[in-house]
Every structure is written in C-alpha cells, then in structure tokens.
Protein backbone atom coordinates (compact mmCIF):
# COMPACT_ATOMS: atom_id res chain seq x y z
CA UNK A 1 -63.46 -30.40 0.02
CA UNK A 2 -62.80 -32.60 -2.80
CA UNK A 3 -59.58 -33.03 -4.50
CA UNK A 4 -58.79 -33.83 -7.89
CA UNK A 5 -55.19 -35.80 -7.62
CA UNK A 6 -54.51 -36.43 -10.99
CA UNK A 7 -54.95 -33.05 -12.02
CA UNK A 8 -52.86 -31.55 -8.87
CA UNK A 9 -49.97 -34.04 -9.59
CA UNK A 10 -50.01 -32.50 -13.13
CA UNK A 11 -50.48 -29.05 -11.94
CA UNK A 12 -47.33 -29.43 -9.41
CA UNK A 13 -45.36 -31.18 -11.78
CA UNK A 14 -45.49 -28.23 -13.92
CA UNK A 15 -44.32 -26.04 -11.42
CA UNK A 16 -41.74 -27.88 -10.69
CA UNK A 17 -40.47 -27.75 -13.85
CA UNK A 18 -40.94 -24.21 -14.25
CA UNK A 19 -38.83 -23.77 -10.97
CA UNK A 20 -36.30 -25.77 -12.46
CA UNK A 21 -36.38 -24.65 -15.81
CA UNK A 22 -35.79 -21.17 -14.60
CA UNK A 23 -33.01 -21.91 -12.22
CA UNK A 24 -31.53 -23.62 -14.60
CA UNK A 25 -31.66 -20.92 -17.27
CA UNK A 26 -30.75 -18.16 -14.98
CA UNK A 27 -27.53 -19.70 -13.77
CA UNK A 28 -26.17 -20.32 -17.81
CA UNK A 29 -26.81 -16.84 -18.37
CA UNK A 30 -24.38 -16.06 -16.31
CA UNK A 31 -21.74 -18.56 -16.81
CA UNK A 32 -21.25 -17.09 -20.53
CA UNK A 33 -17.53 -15.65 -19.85
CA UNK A 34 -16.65 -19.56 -18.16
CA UNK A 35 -18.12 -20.95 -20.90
CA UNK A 36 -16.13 -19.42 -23.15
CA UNK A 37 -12.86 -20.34 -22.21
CA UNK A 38 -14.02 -24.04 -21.71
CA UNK A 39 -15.30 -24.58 -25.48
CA UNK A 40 -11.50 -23.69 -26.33
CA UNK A 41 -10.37 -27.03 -25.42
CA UNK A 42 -7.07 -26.29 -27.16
CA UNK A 43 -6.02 -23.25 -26.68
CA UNK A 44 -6.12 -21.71 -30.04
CA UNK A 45 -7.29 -18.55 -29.24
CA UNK A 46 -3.75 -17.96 -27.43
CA UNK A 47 -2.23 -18.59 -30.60
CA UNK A 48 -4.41 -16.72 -33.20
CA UNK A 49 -4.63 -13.19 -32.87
CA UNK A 50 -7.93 -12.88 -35.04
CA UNK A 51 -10.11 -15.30 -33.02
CA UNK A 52 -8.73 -13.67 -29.63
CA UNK A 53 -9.90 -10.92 -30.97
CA UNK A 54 -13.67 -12.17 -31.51
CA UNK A 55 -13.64 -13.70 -28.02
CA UNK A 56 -12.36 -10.06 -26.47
CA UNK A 57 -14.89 -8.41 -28.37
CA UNK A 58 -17.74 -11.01 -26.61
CA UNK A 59 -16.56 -10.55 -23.23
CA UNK A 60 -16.13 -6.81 -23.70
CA UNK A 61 -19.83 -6.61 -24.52
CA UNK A 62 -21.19 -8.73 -21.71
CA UNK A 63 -18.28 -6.27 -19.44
CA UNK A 64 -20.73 -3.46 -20.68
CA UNK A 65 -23.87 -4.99 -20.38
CA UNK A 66 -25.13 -5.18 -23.75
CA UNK A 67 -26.98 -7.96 -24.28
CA UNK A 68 -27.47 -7.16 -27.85
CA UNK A 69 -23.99 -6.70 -28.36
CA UNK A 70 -22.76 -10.23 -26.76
CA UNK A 71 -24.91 -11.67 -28.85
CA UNK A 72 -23.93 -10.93 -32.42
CA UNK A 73 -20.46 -10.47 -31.44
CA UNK A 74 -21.07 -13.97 -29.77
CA UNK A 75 -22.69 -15.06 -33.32
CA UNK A 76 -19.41 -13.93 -35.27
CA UNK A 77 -17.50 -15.68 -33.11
CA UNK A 78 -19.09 -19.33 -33.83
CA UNK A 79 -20.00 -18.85 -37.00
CA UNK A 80 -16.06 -17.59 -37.96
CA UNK A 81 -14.09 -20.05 -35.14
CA UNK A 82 -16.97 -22.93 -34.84
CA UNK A 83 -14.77 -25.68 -35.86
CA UNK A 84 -12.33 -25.14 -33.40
CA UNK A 85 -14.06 -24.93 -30.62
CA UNK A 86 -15.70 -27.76 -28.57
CA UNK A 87 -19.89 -27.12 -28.91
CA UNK A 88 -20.75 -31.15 -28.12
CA UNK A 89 -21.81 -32.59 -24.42
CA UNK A 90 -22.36 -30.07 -21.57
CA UNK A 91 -20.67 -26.93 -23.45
CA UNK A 92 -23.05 -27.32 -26.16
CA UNK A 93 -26.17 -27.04 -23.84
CA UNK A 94 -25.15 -24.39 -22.26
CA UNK A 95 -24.83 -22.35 -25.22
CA UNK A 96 -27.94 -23.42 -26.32
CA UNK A 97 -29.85 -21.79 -23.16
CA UNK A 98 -27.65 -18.53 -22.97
CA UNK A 99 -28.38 -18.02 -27.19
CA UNK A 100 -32.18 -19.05 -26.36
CA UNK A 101 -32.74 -17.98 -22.54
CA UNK A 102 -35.19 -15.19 -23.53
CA UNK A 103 -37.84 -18.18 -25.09
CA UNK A 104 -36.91 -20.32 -22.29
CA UNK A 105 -38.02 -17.81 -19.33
CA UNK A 106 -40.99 -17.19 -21.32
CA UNK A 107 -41.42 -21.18 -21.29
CA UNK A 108 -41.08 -21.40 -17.40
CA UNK A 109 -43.40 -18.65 -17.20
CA UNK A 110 -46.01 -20.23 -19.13
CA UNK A 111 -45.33 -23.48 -17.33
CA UNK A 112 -45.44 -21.63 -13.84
CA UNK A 113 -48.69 -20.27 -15.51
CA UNK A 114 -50.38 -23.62 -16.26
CA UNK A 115 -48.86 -25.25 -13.11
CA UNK A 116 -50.85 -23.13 -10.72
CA UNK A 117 -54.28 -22.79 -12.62
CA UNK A 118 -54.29 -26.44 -12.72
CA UNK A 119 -53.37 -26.62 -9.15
CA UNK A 120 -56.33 -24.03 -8.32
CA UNK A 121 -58.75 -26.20 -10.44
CA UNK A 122 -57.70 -29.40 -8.38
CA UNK A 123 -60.10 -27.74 -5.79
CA UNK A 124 -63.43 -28.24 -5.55
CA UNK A 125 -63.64 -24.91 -4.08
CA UNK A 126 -62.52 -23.49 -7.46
CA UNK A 127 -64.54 -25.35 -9.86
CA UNK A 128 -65.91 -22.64 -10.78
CA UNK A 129 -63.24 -20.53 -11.69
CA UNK A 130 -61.99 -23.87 -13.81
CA UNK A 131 -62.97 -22.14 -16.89
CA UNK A 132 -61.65 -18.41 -16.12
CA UNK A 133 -58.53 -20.37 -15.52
CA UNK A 134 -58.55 -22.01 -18.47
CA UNK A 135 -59.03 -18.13 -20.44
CA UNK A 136 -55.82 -17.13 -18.14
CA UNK A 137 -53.66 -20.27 -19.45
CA UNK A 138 -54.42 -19.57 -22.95
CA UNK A 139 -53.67 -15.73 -23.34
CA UNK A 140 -50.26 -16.70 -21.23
CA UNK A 141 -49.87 -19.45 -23.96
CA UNK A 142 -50.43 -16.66 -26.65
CA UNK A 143 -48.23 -14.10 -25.33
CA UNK A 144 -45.60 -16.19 -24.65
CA UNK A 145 -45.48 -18.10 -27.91
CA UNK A 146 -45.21 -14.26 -30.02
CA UNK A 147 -42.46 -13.74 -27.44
CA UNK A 148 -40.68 -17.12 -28.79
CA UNK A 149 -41.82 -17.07 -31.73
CA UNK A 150 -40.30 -12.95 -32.26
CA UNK A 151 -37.22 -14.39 -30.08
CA UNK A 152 -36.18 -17.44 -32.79
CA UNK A 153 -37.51 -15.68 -35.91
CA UNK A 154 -36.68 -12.26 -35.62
CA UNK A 155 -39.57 -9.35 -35.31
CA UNK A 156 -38.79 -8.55 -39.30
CA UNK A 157 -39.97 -11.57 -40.61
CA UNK A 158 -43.56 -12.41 -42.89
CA UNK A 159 -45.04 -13.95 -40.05
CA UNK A 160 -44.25 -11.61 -37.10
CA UNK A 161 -45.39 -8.64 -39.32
CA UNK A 162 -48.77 -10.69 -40.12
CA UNK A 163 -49.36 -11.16 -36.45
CA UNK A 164 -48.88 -7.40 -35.75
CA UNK A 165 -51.06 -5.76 -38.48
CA UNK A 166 -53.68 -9.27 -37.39
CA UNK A 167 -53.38 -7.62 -34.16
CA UNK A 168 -54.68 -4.40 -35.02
CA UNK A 169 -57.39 -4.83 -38.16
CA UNK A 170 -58.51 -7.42 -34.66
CA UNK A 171 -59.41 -4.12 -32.52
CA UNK A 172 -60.85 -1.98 -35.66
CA UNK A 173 -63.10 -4.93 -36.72
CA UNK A 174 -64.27 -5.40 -32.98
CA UNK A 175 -65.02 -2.19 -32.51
CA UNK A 176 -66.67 -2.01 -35.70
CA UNK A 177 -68.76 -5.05 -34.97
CA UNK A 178 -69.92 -3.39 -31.61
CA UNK A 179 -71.63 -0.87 -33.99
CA UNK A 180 -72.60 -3.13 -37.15
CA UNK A 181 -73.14 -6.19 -35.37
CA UNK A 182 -74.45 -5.79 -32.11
CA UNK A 183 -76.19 -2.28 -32.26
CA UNK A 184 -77.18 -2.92 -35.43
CA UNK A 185 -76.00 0.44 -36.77
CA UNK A 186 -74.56 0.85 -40.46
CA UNK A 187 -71.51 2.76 -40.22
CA UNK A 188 -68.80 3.36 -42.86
CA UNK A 189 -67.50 5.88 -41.00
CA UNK A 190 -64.43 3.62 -39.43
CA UNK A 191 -61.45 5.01 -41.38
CA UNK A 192 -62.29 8.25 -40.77
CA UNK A 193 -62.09 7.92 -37.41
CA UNK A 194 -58.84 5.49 -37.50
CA UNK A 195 -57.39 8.74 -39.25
CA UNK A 196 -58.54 11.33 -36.67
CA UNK A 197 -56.21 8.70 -33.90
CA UNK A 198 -53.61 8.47 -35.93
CA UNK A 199 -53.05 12.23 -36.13
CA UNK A 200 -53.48 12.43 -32.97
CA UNK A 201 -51.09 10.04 -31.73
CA UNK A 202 -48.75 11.55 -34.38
CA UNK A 203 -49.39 15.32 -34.29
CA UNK A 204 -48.34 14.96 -29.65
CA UNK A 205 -45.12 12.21 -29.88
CA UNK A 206 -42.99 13.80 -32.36
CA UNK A 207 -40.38 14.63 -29.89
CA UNK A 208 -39.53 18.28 -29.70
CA UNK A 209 -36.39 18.28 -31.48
CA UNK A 210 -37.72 16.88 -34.85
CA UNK A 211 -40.47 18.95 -35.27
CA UNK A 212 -38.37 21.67 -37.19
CA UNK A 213 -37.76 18.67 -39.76
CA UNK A 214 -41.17 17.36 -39.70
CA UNK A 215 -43.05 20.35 -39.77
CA UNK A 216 -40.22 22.07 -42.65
CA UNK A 217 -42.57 23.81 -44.40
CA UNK A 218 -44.45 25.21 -41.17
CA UNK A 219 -41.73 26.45 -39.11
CA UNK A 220 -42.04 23.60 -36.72
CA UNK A 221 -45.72 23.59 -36.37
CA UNK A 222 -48.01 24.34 -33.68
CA UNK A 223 -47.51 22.07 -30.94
CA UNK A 224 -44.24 22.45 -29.04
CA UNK A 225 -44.23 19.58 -26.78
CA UNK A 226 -44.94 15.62 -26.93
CA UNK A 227 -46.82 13.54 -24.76
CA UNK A 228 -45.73 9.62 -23.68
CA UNK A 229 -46.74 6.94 -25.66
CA UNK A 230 -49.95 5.53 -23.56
CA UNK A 231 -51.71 8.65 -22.89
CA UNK A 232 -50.93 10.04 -26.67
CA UNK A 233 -52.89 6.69 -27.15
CA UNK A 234 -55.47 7.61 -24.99
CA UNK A 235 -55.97 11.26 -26.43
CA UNK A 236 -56.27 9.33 -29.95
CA UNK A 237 -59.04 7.75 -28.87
CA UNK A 238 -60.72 10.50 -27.09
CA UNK A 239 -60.34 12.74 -29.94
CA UNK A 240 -61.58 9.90 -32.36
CA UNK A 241 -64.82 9.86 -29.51
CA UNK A 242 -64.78 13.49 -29.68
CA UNK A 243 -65.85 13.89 -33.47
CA UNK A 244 -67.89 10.91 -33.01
CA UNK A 245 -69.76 12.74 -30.38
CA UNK A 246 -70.15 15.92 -32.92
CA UNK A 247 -71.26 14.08 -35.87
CA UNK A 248 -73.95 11.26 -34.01
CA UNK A 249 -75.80 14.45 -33.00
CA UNK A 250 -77.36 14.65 -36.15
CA UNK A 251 -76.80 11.60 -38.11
CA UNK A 252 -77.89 8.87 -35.54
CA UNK A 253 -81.20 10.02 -36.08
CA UNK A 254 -80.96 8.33 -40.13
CA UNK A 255 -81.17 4.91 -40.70
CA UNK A 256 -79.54 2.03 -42.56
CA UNK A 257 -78.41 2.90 -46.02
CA UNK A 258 -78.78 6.70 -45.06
CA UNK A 259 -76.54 6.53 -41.59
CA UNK A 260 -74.19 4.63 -43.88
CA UNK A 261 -73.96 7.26 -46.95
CA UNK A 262 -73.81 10.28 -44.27
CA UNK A 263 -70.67 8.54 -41.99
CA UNK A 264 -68.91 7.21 -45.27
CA UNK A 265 -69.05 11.12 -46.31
CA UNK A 266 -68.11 12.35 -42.74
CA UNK A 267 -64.48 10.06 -43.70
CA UNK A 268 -64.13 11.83 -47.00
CA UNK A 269 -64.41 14.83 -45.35
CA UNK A 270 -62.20 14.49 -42.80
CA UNK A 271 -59.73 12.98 -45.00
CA UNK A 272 -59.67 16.12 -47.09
CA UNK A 273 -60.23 18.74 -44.51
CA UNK A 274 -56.66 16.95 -42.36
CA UNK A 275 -54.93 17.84 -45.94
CA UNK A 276 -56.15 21.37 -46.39
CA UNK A 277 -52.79 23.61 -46.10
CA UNK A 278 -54.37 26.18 -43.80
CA UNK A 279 -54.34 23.59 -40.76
CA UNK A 280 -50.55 22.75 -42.10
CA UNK A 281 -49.14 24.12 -38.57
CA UNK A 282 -50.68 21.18 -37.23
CA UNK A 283 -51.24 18.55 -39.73
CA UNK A 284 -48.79 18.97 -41.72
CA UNK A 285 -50.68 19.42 -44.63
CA UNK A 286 -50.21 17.01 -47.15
CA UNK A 287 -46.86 16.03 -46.00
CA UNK A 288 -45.88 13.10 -44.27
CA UNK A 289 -46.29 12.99 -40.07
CA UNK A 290 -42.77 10.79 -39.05
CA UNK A 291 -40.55 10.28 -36.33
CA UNK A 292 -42.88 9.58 -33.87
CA UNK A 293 -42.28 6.86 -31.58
CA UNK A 294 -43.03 2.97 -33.00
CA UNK A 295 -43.22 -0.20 -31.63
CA UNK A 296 -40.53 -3.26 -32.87
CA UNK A 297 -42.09 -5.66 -30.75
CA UNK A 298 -45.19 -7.71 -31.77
CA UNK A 299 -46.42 -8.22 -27.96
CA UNK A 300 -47.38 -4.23 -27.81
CA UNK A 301 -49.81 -4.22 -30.06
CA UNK A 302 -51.30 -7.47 -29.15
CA UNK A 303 -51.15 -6.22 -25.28
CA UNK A 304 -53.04 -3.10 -26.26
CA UNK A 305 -55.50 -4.56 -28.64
CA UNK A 306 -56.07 -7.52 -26.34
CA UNK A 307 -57.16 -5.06 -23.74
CA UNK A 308 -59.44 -3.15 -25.87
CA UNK A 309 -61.36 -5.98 -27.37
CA UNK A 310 -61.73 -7.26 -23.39
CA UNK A 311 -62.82 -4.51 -22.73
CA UNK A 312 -65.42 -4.26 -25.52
CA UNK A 313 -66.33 -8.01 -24.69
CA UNK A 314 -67.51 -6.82 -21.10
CA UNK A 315 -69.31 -3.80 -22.58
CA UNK A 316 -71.10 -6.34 -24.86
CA UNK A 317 -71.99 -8.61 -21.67
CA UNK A 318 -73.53 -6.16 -19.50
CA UNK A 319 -77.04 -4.43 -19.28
CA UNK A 320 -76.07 -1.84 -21.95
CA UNK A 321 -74.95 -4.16 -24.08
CA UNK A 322 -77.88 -6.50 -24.04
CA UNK A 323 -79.75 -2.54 -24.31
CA UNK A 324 -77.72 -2.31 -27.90
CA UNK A 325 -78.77 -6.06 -29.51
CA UNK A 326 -82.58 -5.20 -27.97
CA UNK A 327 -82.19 -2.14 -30.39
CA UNK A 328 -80.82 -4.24 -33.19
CA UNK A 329 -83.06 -6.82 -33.07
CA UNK A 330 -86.20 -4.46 -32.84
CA UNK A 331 -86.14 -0.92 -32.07
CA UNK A 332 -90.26 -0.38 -31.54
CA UNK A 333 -89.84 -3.48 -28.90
CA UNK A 334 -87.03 -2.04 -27.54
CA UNK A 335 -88.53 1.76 -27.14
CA UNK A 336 -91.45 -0.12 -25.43
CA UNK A 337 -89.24 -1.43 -23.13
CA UNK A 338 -88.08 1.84 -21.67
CA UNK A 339 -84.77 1.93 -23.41
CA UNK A 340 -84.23 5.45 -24.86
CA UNK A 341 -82.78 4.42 -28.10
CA UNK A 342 -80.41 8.10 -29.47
CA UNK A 343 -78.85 7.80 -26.27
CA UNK A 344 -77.48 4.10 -26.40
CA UNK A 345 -76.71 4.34 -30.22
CA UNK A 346 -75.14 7.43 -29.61
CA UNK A 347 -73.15 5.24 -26.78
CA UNK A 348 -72.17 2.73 -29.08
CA UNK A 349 -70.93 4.70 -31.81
CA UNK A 350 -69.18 6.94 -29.51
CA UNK A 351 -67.36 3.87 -28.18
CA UNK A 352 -66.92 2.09 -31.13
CA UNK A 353 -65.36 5.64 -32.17
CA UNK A 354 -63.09 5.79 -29.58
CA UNK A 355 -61.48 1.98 -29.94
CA UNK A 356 -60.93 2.53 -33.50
CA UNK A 357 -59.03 5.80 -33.26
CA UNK A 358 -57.10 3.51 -30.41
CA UNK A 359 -56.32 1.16 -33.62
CA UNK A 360 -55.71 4.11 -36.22
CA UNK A 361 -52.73 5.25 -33.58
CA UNK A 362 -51.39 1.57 -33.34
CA UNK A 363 -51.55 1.78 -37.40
CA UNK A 364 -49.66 4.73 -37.96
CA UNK A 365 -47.25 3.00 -35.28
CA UNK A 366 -46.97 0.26 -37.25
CA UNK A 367 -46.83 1.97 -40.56
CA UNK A 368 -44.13 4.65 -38.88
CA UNK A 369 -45.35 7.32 -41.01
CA UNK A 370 -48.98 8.81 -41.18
CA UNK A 371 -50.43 10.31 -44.61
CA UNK A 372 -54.29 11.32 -44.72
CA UNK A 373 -54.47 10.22 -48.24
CA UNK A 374 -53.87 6.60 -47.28
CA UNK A 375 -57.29 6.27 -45.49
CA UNK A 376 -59.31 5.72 -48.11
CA UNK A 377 -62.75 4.28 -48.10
CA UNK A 378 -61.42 1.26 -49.07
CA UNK A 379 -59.91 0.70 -45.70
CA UNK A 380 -63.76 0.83 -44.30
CA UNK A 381 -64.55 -1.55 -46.84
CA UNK A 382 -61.42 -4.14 -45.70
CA UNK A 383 -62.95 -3.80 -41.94
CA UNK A 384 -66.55 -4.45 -42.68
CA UNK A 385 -65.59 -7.55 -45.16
CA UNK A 386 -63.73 -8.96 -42.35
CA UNK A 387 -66.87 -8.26 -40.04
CA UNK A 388 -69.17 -9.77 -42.25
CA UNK A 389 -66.95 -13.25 -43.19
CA UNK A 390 -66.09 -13.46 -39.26
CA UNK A 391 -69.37 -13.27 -38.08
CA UNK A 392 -72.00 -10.08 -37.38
CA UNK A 393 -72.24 -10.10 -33.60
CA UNK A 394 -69.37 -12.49 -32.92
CA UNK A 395 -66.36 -11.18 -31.59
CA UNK A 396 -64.09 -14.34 -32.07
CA UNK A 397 -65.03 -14.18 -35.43
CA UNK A 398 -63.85 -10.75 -36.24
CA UNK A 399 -60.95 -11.54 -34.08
CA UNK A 400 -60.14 -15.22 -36.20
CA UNK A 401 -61.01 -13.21 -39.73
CA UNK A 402 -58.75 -10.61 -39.11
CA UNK A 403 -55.48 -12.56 -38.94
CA UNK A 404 -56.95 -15.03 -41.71
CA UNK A 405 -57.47 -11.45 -43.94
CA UNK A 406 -54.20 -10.13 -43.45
CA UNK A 407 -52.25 -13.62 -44.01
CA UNK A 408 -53.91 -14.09 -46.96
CA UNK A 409 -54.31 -10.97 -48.89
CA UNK A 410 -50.30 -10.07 -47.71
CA UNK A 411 -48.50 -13.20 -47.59
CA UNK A 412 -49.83 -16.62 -48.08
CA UNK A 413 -50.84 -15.72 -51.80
CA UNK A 414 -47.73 -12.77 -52.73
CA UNK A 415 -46.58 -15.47 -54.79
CA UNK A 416 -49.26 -15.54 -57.55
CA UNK A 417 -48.05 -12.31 -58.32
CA UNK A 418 -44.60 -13.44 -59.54
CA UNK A 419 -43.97 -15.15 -62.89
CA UNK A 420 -44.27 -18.89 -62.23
CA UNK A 421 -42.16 -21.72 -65.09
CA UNK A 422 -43.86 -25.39 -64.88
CA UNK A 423 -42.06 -27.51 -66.81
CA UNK A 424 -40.39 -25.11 -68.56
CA UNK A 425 -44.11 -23.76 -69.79
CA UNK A 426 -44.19 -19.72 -68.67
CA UNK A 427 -47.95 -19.50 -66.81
CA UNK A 428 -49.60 -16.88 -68.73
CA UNK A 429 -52.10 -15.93 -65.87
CA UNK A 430 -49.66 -15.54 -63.16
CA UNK A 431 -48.39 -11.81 -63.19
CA UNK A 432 -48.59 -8.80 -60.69
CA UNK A 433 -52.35 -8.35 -59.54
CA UNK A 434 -53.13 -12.07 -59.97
CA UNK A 435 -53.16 -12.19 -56.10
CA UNK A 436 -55.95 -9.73 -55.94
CA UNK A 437 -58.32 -11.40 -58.44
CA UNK A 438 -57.58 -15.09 -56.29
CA UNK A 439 -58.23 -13.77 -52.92
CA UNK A 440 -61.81 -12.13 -54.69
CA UNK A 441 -62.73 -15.79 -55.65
CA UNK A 442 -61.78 -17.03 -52.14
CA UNK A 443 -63.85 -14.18 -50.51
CA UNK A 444 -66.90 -15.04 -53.28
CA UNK A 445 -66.34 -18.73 -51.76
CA UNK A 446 -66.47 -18.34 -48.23
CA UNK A 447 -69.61 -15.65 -48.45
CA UNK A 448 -71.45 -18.14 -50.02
CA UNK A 449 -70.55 -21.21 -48.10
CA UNK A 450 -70.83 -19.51 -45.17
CA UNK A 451 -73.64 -16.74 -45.18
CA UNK A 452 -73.91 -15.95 -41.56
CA UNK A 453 -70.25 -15.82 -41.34
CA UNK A 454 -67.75 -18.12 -39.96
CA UNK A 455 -68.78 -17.65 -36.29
CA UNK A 456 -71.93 -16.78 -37.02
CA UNK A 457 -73.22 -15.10 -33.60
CA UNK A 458 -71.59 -17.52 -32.02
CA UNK A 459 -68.43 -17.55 -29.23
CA UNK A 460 -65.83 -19.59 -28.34
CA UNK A 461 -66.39 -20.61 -25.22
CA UNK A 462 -65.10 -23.10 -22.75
CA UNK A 463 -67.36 -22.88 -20.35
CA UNK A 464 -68.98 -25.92 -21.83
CA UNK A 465 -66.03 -27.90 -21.43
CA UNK A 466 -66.14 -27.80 -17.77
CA UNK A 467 -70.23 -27.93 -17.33
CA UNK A 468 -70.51 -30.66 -15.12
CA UNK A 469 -71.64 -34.29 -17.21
CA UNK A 470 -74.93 -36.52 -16.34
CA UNK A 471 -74.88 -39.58 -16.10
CA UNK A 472 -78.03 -41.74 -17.61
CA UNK A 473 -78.94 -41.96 -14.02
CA UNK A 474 -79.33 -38.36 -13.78
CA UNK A 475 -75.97 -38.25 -11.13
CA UNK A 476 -73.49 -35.33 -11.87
CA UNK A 477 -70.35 -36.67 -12.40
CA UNK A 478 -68.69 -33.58 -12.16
C-alpha cells in the first residue's frame, strides 16, 4: 500500500494542533474566576466598591452557569475598569480564548476535520474517496466559518442576515431548478407553494398558550395543540406536496407557456383563498400568523437547506433523474424509450413542491411573522431570475446566484438609495428606489454577458482535481 508522507505529516500535524488547540481552550474556560483576581495586580477592587461590584456580578454569573450572563457582565467590567487591570502577557491571552472559545472549538474542529481526511487520503487505499473527502472538509470549513463568523459579529448584523435569507432563496431556487431546469417543466407556481409551508409550519407551532392572542378574532382558532419544530417542517412540506399532487393531476398534461399561466394562477388562488375569512379559525384570515418558534442562529437554516439541496443533488444523479433531463431534452425520444412521461413530471413537481414548502416554513421563520399577502407573484419571479442568471440545470449555480441576489439587491447597493454630497454637489439621481433601477442594469448586464447563465449546466466539481495525471509517456503519475 502506498503512502503519501508529505500529505500524512500535514494531515497529523493538523491533528495535533486541533488536540492542542482544544486542550488548550478548554482549560481557559475554566480558569475565568483565577483569572480574574490575577489581572487585579493591585488590588483595587478591595478598595473601590463600584468595580467589586462588577467583578461580583461576573463571578455570580459563571456561579449560575450563564454563559451569556458572564459574558456581558464580563464586558462591563473591562470596558468600565480596563485601565486598571493588567490585560498584557499571559493574562491577556487567556482572556482572549475564554471571550473567543466558542470560534476557537469550532477552529479545532475544523482542524480535527482536515487533519483526518488528509490522513485518510495519505492512503492509497483511499484514493478514491480523496475527493468525497475533500466535499467533507469544505462543508466543515463552511459551517464552521458561519459559526465564527455569527460568534465575532453578532447574528444581527448585514452580513449574517444575508447569509440566512442566501440560505433559503438557495433551497427554493434548487428546487425550482429541479422542475425548470432539469425536467424541463415551466412552473410559476413556486410561491404558492412556499405559502402553503409557511402556514403550515405556522398554523401547528404556535404554542398553545398564544393562540387566544393570535387567533383574537377567532376565539383561538381551530387547532389546539403544536407540533416540534422538525416535523412541523416536515408537515410543511408534505402539505406543500399534497396540493402539488391535487393540482399536477390536471395541469401536467399542458405545456410550456400554458403549464406556466395555469400554476402562476394556482398561486393567486391560493394566496386569496388562505385570506378568505371563512377559513379564519385556521388561517387567521387576513391577520398576521406570529409567535411561532424562529431560529437566531444562521447554521439552522444552512443545516436544513444544505440537506435538502443534497438531497435533491442525489435525486438529480440517479436513474430518475437522468428519466427527468431525457424528458427535457426530448419528450417523443424519451416516450420511445419506455419512460412514462405524467408519471415522472408529476414526480418532479411533486418534489420540487415539497422542498419549496420546506423553504416557505424556513421563510416565515426567518421573517417571524407569516402574511398571505406577502407572496406575491413577484416572489416566483425573484426565484426563477436567480435560476436563470445561475444556470438552468446547474445546481451550484442557483446555489452561488442566490447569495449573490440577496447581497446585492439588500445590502451591497442600500446605499444608492440615500442622498449622496460629492464635493459639496447634492447627486440628483441618488434618492430612494435608485437601488432598484441599478441592480435592473446589473441583471440586463449579466443576462447578456452570460446567456446560458453563470454555471451554465455545469458543476463544481473536484473530482477533476484528483483524476490521476499522464505523463507524455502515457505513465499515471497518480
């Protein structure tokens, strides 16, 4: 078995260092109290009452066991008594790893991570996992740096909020691309569906004893119990699936324009039917659906959405989905060829269906409150604009457009909608809705310069960065 030495010496280098890293970071956490006393080189806490009194409150929080706690109480303390105490040499390190040991275990994890793919891929006997490996390092490398990044930054800020509405227009646009772009079926159905799971997810979490609120003008609605978070998420999706299911049994058997115009109607009336006050006991009418439980942290919706689009990936890669881009590509060929083409269409778009009322429920999570009126047709057309610039039939590209979409249109141009002085010259153009007509020009842009997309059909892939190299003399070299 051959053995790849400079790649194991890196591999159990990194380990080591996660071992250490993790050792090192566990034992500061717990020194806190020591560490404490030791940064008051000079006593002056014994002789002033008020920063005494910021210490006790620290050390009565980590008593408790509230993490949170110790730490802003631990935050007043250095920002208000800072210059008296000692934060240079030793002291200072250790206060940087207790204030920052959340991003550093996440660091050793990712190290521990890398350490033992590379190790694995040192192997001959695992060159062919080199690449899976590879897939397994970067997802660790992506979790963990939303962890940091939500750790330093705070979950509140521009960029953390980006990454967690990227996160879900990432799942809608896949699953919309598994119907659009690899079945070849033109639906504009999408935010109707995204409504149906966000009702759904709503309507079953409201715990019991807010319902009366909710539900005011109902007398507490219909349903009297609530359902845990991941199966309320499940039920979204089935019910999205459900009405999918109802609605293909007619309409599947249209085509282009037609399927399009009957699915975008099927969302306007679903939209208006969710608002009519005789379902009120369990809609809510036209009222707000709130109180339902939400996520803070970015690495749920990226967790769930990352599963789904896997999940929609392997779909894509097996024998049914090579059946759906057979139909796309030509349905006469494809009827030849013994595939019975209602049945897989009505496969995909029940699927696709399902996914996106998955995202609709991670949506109104995100949004914290649910309101039929906000899923407007336009919402279909946001979805199917990032299909088309990512790619028709590429999932990376949906995936890549979706984060670009969101940055852009929220928060890398907000500020052409604000007044701008150059020179002490007032722009003229640069007012509220400015934004809007920019980001058209950059969407004109990148349709033209790019007509098949920015993916095109096309993957990432590193599969090809481990396919073993020729020589000129025809020898692998491995």
């Amino acid at each position: 078995m051959k053995i790849r030495k400079t790649t194991l010496i890196i591999g159990l280098l990194l380990l080591a260092a996660a071992v250490a890293l993790s050792a090192y970071t566990l034992g500061a956490q717990g020194s806190l109290e020591e560490l404490l006393f030791r940064m008051d080189t000079q006593g002056a806490a014994e002789t002033d009452a008020k920063m005494k009194k910021a210490r006790d409150r620290v050390l009565e929080a980590l008593a408790e066991g509230d993490s949170a706690k110790a730490f802003r109480s631990l935050d007043r303390y250095l920002e208000g008594f800072g210059d008296r105490l000692d934060l240079s040499g030793s002291s200072g390190a250790e206060l940087f790893v207790y204030k920052n040991a959340s991003s550093l275990t996440a660091l050793g994890v990712l190290l521990l991570i890398s350490g033992l793919a590379l190790t694995l891929a040192s192997f001959s006997r695992f060159s062919k996992y080199r690449a899976t490996l590879a897939y397994l390092v970067l997802i660790a490398a992506l979790f963990c740096g939303v962890y940091v990044l939500e750790n330093l930054l705070g979950s509140d800020t521009m960029l953390l909020t980006t990454l967690k509405k990227g996160a879900i227009y990432a799942l809608i646009a896949v699953s919309m691309n598994l119907l659009n772009g690899f079945t070849g079926l033109f639906s504009l159905g999408q935010a109707g569906f995204m409504l149906v799971g966000a009702y759904t997810y709503a309507i079953f979490t409201i715990p019991a004893e807010s319902r009366a609120q909710v539900y005011q003008y109902y007398d507490g609605g219909l349903i009297g119990f609530s359902l845990p978070v991941i199966p309320a998420l499940l039920l979204a999706g089935l019910a999205a699936a459900f009405f999918a299911f109802l609605i293909g049994l007619p309409v599947l058997r249209l085509k282009s324009d037609y399927l399009a115009i009957a699915t975008l109607g099927f969302a306007e009336i679903i939209r208006a039917v969710f608002q009519y006050d005789g379902l009120g006991p369990l809609t809510n009418g036209s009222n707000l659906l709130r109180r339902f439980p939400t996520f803070s942290s970015a690495l749920f919706p990226f967790t769930v959405a990352g599963v789904c689009i896997l999940l929609i990936s392997l779909l894509i890669n097996s024998t049914y989905g090579r059946s759906f881009k057979a139909i796309r590509d030509d349905e006469v060929a494809a009827e030849a060829m013994g595939i019975n083409l209602f049945r897989h269409k009505q496969m995909s778009f029940v699927i696709s269906s399902f996914f996106a009322g998955v995202g609709g429920a991670l949506l109104a999570m995100y949004q914290t409150t649910v309101q039929a009126s906000a899923f407007k047709a336009s919402m279909t057309y946001e979805i199917l604009l990032i299909v088309v610039i990512g790619g028709m039939g590429s999932v990376t590209g949906s995936v890549l457009t979706s984060f670009l979409f969101i940055a852009a249109s929220e928060w890398w141009l907000r500020f052409l909608d604000n007044e701008q002085v150059i020179g002490g010259v007032t722009l003229p153009f640069m007012r509220s809705g400015f934004r809007m007509v920019v980001f058209s020009v950059v969407i004109m842009v990148m349709v033209l310069f790019y007509r098949r997309g920015i993916m095109g059909d096309k993957e990432f892939d590193l599969k090809a960065l481990f396919a073993p190299r020729v020589r000129k003399g025809g020898k692998d070299r491995g």
